[in-house]
Protein backbone atom coordinates (compact mmCIF):
# COMPACT_ATOMS: atom_id res chain seq x y z
CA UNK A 1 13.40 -21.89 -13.25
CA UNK A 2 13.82 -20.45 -16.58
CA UNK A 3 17.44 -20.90 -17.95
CA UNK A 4 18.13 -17.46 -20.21
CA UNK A 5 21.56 -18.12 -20.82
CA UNK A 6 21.14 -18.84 -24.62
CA UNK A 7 18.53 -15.84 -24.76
CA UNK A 8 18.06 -12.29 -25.04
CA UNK A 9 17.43 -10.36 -22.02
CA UNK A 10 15.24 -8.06 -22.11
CA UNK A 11 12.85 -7.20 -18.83
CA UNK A 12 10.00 -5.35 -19.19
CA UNK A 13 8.29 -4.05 -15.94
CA UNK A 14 5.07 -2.95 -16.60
CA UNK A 15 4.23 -0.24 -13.19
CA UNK A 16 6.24 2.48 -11.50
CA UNK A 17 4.32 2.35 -8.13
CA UNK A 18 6.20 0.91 -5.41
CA UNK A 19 6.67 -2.66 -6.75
CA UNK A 20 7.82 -1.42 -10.12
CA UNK A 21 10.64 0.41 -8.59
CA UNK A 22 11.64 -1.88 -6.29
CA UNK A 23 11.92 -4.66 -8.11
CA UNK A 24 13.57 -1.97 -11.06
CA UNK A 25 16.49 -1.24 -8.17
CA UNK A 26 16.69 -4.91 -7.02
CA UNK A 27 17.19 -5.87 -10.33
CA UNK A 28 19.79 -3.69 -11.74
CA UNK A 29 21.58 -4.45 -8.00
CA UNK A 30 21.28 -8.60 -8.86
CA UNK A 31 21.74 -8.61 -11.84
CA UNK A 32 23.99 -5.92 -13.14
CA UNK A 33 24.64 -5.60 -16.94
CA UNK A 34 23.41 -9.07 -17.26
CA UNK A 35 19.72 -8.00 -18.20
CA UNK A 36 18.15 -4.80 -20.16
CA UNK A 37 15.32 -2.96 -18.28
CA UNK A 38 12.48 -1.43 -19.46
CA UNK A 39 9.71 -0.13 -17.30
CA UNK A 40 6.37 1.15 -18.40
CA UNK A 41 3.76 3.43 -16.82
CA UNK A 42 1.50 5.69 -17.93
CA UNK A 43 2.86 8.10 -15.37
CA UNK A 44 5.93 10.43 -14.80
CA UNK A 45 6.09 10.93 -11.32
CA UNK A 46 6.24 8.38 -8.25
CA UNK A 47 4.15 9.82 -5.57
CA UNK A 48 5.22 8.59 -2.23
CA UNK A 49 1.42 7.88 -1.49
CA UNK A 50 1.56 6.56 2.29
CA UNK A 51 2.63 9.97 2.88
CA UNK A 52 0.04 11.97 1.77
CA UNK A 53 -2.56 10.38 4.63
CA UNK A 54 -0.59 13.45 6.50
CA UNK A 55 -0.83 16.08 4.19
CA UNK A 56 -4.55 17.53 4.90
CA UNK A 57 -3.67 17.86 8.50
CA UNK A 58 -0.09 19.79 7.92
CA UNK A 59 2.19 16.99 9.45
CA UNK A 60 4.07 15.97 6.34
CA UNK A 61 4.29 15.70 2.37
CA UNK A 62 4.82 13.33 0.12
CA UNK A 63 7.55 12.55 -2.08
CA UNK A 64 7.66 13.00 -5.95
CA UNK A 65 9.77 11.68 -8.11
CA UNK A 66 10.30 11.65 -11.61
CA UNK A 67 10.08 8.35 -12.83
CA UNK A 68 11.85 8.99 -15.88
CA UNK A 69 15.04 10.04 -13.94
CA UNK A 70 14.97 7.13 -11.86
CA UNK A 71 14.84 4.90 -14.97
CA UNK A 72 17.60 6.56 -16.52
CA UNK A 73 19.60 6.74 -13.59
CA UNK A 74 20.07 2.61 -13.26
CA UNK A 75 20.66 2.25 -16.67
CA UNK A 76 17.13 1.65 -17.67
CA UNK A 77 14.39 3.22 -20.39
CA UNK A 78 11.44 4.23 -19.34
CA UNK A 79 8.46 4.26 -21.74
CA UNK A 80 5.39 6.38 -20.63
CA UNK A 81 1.73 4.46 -21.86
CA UNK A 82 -0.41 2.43 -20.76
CA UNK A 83 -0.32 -1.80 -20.91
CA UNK A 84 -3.49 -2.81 -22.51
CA UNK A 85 -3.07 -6.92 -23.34
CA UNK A 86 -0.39 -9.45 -22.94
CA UNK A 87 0.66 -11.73 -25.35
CA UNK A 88 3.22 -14.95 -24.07
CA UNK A 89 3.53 -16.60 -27.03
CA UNK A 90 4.30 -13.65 -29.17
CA UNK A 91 6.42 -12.46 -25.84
CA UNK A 92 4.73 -9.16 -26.31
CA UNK A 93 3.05 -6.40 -24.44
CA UNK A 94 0.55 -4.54 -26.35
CA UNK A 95 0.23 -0.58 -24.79
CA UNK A 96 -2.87 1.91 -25.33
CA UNK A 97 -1.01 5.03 -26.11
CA UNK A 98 2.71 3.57 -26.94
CA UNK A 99 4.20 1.25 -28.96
CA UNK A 100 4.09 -2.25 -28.28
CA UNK A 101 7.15 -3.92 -26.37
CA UNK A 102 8.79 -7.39 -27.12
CA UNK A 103 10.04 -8.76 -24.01
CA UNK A 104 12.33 -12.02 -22.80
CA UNK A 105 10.81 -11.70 -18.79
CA UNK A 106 7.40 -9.65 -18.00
CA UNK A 107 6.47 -8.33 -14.56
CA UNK A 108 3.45 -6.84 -13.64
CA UNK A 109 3.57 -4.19 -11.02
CA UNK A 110 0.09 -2.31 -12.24
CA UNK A 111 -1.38 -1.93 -9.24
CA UNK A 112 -5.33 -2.51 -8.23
CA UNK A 113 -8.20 -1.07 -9.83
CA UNK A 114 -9.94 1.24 -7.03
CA UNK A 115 -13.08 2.34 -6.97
CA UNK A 116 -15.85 4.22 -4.41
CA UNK A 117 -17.71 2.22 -2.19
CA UNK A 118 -20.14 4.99 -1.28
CA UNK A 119 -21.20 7.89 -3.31
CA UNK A 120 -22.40 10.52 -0.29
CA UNK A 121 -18.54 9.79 1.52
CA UNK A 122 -14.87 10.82 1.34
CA UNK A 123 -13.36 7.90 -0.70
CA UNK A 124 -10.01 8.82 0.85
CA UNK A 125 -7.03 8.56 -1.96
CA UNK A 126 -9.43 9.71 -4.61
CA UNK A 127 -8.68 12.86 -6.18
CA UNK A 128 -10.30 15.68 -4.26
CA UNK A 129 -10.20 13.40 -1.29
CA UNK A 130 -7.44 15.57 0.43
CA UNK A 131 -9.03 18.91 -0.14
CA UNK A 132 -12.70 16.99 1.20
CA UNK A 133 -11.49 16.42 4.66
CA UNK A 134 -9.74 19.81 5.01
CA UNK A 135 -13.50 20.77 4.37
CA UNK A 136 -14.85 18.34 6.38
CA UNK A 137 -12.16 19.58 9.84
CA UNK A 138 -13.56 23.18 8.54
CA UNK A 139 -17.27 22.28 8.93
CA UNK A 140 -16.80 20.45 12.59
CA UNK A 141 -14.20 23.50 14.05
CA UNK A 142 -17.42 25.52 12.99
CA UNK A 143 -19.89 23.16 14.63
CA UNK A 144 -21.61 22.66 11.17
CA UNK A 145 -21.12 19.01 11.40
CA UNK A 146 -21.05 16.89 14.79
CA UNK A 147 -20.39 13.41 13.55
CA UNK A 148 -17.95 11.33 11.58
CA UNK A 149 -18.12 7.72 10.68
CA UNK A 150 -14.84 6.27 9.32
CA UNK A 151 -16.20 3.25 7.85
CA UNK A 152 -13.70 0.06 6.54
CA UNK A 153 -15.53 -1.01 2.97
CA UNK A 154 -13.76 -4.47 3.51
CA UNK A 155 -11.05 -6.45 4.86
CA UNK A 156 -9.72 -6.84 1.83
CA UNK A 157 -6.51 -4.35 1.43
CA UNK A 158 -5.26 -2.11 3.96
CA UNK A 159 -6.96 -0.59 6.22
CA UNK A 160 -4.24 1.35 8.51
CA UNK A 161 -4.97 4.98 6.86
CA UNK A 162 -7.95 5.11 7.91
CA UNK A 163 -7.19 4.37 11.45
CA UNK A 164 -4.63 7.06 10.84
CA UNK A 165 -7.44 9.34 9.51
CA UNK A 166 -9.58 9.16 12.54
CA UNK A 167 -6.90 9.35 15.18
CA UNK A 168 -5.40 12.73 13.78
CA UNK A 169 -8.91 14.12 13.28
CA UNK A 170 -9.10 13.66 16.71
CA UNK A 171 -6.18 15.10 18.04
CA UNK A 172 -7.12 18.12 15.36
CA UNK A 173 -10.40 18.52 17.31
CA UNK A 174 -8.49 18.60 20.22
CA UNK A 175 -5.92 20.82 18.99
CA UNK A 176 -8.91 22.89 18.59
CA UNK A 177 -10.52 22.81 21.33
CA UNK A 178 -13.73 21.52 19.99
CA UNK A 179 -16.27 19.09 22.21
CA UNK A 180 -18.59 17.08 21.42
CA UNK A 181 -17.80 15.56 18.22
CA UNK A 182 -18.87 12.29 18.26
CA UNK A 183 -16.00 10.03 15.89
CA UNK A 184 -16.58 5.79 15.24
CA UNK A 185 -14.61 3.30 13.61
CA UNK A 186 -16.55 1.03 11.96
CA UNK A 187 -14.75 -2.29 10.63
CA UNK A 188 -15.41 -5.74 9.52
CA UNK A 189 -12.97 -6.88 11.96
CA UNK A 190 -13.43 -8.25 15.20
CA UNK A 191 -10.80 -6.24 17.08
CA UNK A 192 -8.99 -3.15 16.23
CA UNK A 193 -6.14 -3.50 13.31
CA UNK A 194 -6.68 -7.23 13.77
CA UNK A 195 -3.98 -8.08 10.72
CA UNK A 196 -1.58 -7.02 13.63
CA UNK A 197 -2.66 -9.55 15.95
CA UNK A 198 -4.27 -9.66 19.61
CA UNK A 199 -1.77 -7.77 21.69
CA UNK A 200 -0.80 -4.69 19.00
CA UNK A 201 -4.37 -4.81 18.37
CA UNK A 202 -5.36 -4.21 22.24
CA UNK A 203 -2.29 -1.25 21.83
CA UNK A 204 -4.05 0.22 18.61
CA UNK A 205 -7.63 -0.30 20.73
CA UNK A 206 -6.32 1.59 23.86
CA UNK A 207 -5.31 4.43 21.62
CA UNK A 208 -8.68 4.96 19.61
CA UNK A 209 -10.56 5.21 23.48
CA UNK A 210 -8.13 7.41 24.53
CA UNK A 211 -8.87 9.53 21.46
CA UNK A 212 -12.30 9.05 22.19
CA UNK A 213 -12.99 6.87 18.85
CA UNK A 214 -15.83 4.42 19.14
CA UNK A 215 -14.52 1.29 17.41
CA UNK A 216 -17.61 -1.08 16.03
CA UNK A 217 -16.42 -4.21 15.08
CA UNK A 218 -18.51 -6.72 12.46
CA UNK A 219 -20.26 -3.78 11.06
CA UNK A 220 -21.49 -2.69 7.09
CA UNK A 221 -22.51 0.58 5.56
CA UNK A 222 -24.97 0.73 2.82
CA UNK A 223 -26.56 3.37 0.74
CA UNK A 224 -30.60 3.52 0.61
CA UNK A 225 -32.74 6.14 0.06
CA UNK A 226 -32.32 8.27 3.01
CA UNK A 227 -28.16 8.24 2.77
CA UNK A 228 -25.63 6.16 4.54
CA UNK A 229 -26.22 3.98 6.78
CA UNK A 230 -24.09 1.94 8.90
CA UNK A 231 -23.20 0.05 11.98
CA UNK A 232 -23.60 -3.78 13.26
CA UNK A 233 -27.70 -2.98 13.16
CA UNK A 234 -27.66 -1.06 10.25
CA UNK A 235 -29.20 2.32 11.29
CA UNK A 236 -26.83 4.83 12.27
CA UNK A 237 -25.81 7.89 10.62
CA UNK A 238 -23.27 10.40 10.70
CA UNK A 239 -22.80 13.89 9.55
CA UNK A 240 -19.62 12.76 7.58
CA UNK A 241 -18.38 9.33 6.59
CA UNK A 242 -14.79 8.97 5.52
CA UNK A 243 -13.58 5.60 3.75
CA UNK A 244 -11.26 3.68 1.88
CA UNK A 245 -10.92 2.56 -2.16
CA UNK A 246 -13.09 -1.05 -2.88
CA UNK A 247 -9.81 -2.88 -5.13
CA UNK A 248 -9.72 -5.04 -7.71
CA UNK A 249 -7.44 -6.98 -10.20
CA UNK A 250 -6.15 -5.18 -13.54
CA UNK A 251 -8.59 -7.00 -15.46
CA UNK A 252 -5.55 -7.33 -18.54
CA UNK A 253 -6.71 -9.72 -21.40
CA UNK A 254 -3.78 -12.79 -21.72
CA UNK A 255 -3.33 -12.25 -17.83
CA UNK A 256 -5.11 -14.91 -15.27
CA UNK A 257 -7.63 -13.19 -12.59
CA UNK A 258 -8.52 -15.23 -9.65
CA UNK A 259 -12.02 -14.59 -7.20
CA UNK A 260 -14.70 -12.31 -7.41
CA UNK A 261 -12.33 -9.30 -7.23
CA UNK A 262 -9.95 -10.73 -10.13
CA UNK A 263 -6.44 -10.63 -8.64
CA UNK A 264 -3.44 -12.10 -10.65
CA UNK A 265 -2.54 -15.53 -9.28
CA UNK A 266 0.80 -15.72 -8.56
CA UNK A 267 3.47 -18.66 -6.72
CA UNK A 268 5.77 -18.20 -3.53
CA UNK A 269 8.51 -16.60 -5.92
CA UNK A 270 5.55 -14.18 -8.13
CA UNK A 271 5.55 -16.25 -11.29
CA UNK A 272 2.14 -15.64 -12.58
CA UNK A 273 -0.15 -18.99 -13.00
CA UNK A 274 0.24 -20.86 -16.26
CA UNK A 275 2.69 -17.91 -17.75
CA UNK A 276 6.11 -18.84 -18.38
CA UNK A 277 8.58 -15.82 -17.66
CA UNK A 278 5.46 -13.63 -16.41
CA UNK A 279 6.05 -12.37 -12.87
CA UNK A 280 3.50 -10.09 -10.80
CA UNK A 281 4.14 -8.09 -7.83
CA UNK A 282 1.98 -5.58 -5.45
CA UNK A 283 -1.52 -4.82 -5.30
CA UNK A 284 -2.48 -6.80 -8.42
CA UNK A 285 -1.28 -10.08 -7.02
CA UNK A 286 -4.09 -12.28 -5.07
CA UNK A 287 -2.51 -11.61 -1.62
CA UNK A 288 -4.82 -10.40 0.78
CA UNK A 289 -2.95 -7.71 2.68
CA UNK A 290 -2.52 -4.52 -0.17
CA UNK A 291 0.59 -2.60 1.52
CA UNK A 292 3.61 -1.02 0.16
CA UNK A 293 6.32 -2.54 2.02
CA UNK A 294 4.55 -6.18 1.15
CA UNK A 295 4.67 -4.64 -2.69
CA UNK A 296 8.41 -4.47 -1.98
CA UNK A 297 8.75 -8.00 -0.46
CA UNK A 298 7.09 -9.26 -3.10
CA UNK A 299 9.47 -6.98 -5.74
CA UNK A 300 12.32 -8.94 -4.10
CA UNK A 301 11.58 -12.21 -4.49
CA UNK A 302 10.89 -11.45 -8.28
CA UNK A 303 13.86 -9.96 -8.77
CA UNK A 304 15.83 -12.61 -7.20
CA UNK A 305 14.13 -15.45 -8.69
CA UNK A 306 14.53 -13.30 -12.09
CA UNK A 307 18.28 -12.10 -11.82
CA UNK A 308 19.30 -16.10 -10.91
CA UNK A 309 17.69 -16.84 -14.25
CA UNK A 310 19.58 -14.98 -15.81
CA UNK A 311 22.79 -16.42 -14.21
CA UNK A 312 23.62 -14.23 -11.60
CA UNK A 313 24.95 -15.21 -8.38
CA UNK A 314 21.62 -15.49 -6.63
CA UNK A 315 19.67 -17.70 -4.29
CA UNK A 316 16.00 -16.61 -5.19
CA UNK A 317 14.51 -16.70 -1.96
CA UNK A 318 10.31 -17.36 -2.20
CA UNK A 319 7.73 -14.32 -0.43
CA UNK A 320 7.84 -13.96 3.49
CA UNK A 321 5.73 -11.65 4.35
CA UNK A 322 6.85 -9.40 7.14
CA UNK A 323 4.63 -6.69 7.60
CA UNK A 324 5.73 -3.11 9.27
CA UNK A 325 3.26 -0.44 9.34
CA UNK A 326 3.45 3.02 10.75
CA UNK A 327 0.52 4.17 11.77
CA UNK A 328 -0.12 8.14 11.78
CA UNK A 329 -1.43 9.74 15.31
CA UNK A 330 -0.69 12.86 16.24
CA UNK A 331 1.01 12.31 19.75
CA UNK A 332 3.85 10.99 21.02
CA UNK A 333 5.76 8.56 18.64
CA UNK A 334 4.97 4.89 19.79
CA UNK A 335 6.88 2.18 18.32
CA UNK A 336 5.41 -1.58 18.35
CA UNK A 337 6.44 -4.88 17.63
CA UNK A 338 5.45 -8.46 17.76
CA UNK A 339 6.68 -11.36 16.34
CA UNK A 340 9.93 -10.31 15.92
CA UNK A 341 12.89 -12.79 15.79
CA UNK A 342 14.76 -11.84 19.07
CA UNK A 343 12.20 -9.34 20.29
CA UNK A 344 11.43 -9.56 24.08
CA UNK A 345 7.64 -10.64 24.08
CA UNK A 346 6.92 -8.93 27.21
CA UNK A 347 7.89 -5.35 26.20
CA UNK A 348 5.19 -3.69 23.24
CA UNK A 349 6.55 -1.22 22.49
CA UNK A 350 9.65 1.00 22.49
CA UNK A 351 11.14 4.19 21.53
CA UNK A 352 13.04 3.73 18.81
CA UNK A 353 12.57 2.33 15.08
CA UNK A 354 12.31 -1.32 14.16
CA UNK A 355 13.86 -1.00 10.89
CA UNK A 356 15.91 1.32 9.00
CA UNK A 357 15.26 3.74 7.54
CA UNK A 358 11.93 4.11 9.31
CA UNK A 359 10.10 5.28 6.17
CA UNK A 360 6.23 4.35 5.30
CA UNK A 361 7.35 1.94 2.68
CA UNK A 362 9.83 -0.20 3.96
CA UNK A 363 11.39 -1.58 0.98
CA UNK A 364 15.10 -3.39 0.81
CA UNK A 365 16.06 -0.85 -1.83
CA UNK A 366 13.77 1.87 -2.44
CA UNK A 367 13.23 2.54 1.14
CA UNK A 368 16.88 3.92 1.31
CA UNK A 369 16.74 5.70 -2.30
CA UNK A 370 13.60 7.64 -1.43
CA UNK A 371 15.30 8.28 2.57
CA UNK A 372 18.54 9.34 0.89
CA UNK A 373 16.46 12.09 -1.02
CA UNK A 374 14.52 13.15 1.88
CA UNK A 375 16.17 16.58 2.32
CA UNK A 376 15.05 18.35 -0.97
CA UNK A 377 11.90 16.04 -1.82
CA UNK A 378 9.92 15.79 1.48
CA UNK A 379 11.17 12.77 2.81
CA UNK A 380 13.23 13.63 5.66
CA UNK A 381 13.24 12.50 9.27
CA UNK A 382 8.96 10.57 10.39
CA UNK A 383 6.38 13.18 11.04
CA UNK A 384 5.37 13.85 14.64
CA UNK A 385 2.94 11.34 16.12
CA UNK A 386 2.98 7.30 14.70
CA UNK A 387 3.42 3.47 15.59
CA UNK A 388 5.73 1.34 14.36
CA UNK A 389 4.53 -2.04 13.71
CA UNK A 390 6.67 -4.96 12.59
CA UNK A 391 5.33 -8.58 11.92
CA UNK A 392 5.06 -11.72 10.54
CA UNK A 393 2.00 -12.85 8.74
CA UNK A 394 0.70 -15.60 9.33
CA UNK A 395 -2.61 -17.56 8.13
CA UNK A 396 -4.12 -16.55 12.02
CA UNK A 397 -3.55 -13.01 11.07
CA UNK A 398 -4.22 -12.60 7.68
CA UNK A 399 -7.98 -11.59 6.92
CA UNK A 400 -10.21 -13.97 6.14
């Protein structure tokens, strides 16, 4: 570990998603006056973006934020642009549409690159995507459409909204009282929400039959000349096909990419591969599983490992990944667990939360900051109708 006793102290955290703030509240908790902060991003609002999975079917809305008062607020300045390059030996981070920042400590909260898999489908979290599957619950209330495919582009991120997605366009249908709308799941994995492992999985299973979603495991989509095609043989269709982002890494120059997809390498505690005092959290990172709360996690350990640096009274303690998801669906709230130190193995599910507050992002301290604000910014009490999912990864559940 870096000693920064001698040093300046200036941390620069480059991201105000989810792992930006996190590990922007951790750090100001750790550490105290012992560090300045500076966080860049080339946007002013944090969008509570797990949230808005809800939003086209009325059950909830997301959060916003202004970045720039949260920065302010711990003592912090915030400095909107975009980073462009990194420079370690110079200890500088060169920005598109701002000036360029010296810093002591870097971290890298940037988030992935996204882009559509399929050009004739909802690429759900696009912009538009919202107002595309109003259209789309328009078109099948009117009988104009009579299929929808919600197709998983890869195991590779996080696939839970779109299971969300095709449960609560089934209970909409319902709601409705329209028949005959035939709805599949189509996924790379073997078994429902496999990341969850085998008996949350069989829970997550039992619920897509009882919403009378066909779930195809080991299947593709393609695009030829005739459209979309999907499914394990490769020739079904579908009046609609809903789907997720493809992601990659940032692609920054100075900054280490990893695979195919380009993902920042990173240790147990986040320090970025052959970068002293560079640090990466969240979806930019080269962990499998792309999920706010694991953003957080990861935050965490950064911050820990970072605010010990820097002398505070600290025991950085490395990643753990513990994953809690809660999964959108309409009905009755169902709470799951598995895995859980102290959890009675024989009992899947419950009635109450697994963790507090029981927000989408389950975060150590932005969790309670964005809960606290629920009231006047959308983020009260969980909409009607999810599961609650709490885990440890493991190498048997991870993908891949």
């Amino acid at each position: 570990m870096t000693d920064h006793s001698s040093s300046s102290n200036r941390v620069v955290i480059a991201g105000g998603g989810v792992a930006g703030l996190e590990a922007l509240l951790a750090l100001r908790a750790l550490a105290a006056d012992r560090i300045s902060l500076t966080l860049i991003s080339p946007h002013n609002w944090f969008v509570d973006r797990p949230m808005t999975v809800a939003e086209p079917f009325g059950l909830g809305e997301p959060a916003r934020l202004s970045v720039p008062e949260i920065t302010a607020e711990h003592d912090a300045e915030f400095v909107r642009g975009t980073v462009k390059a990194v420079d370690v030996a110079s200890r500088r981070v060169s920005c598109a549409d701002a000036p360029d920042l010296d810093f002591d400590t870097l971290i890298l909260a940037l988030g992935a690159r996204a882009r559509a898999p399929f050009s004739d489908a909802i690429t759900f979290g696009f912009e538009g995507s919202q107002e595309a599957i109003r259209d789309m619950l328009a078109r099948l209330r009117r009988g104009e459409a009579r299929s929808v495919a919600f197709v998983a582009p890869a195991m590779t991120g996080w696939l839970l909204p779109l299971y969300e997605l095709a449960l609560m366009t089934a209970r909409e249908l319902a709601a409705s009282d329209v028949d005959g709308v035939e709805l599949s799941l189509l996924s790379p994995e073997d078994q429902p929400l496999a990341v969850f492992g085998g008996q949350l999985s069989q829970s997550v299973g039992r619920l897509l039959a009882t919403a009378g979603i066909e779930f195809e495991h080991a299947s593709f989509a393609k695009a030829n000349g005739d459209g979309l095609i999907y499914g394990a043989t490769g020739h079904r269709r579908a009046d609609c096909v809903v789907t997720l982002p493809l992601l990659s890494g940032p692609g920054l120059p100075g900054v280490p990419s990893r695979g195919p997809d380009g993902f920042i390498p990173v240790d147990e505690y986040g320090r970025v591969t052959g970068l002293a005092d560079v640090y990466a959290a969240g979806d930019a990172v080269d962990f499998p599983v792309k999920q706010g709360g694991l953003a957080a996690q990861q935050a965490d350990s950064v911050a820990a490992h970072v605010a010990a640096s820097y002398g505070a009274d600290v025991e950085p303690a490395p990643f753990q990944p513990m994953l809690r998801g809660m999964l959108f669906t309409g009905d009755e709230p169902l709470y799951m667990r598995s895995g859980v130190p102290g959890a009675d193995p024989n009992v899947p599910g419950a009635w109450f939360p697994l963790w507090w507050p029981p927000t989408k992002v389950a975060g150590r301290y932005l969790a309670p900051y964005l809960f606290e604000r629920g009231d006047e910014d959308g983020l009260g009490g969980p909409p009607m109708g999810f599961v609650d999912v709490d885990i440890p990864l493991t190498e048997i559940t991870l993908p891949g």
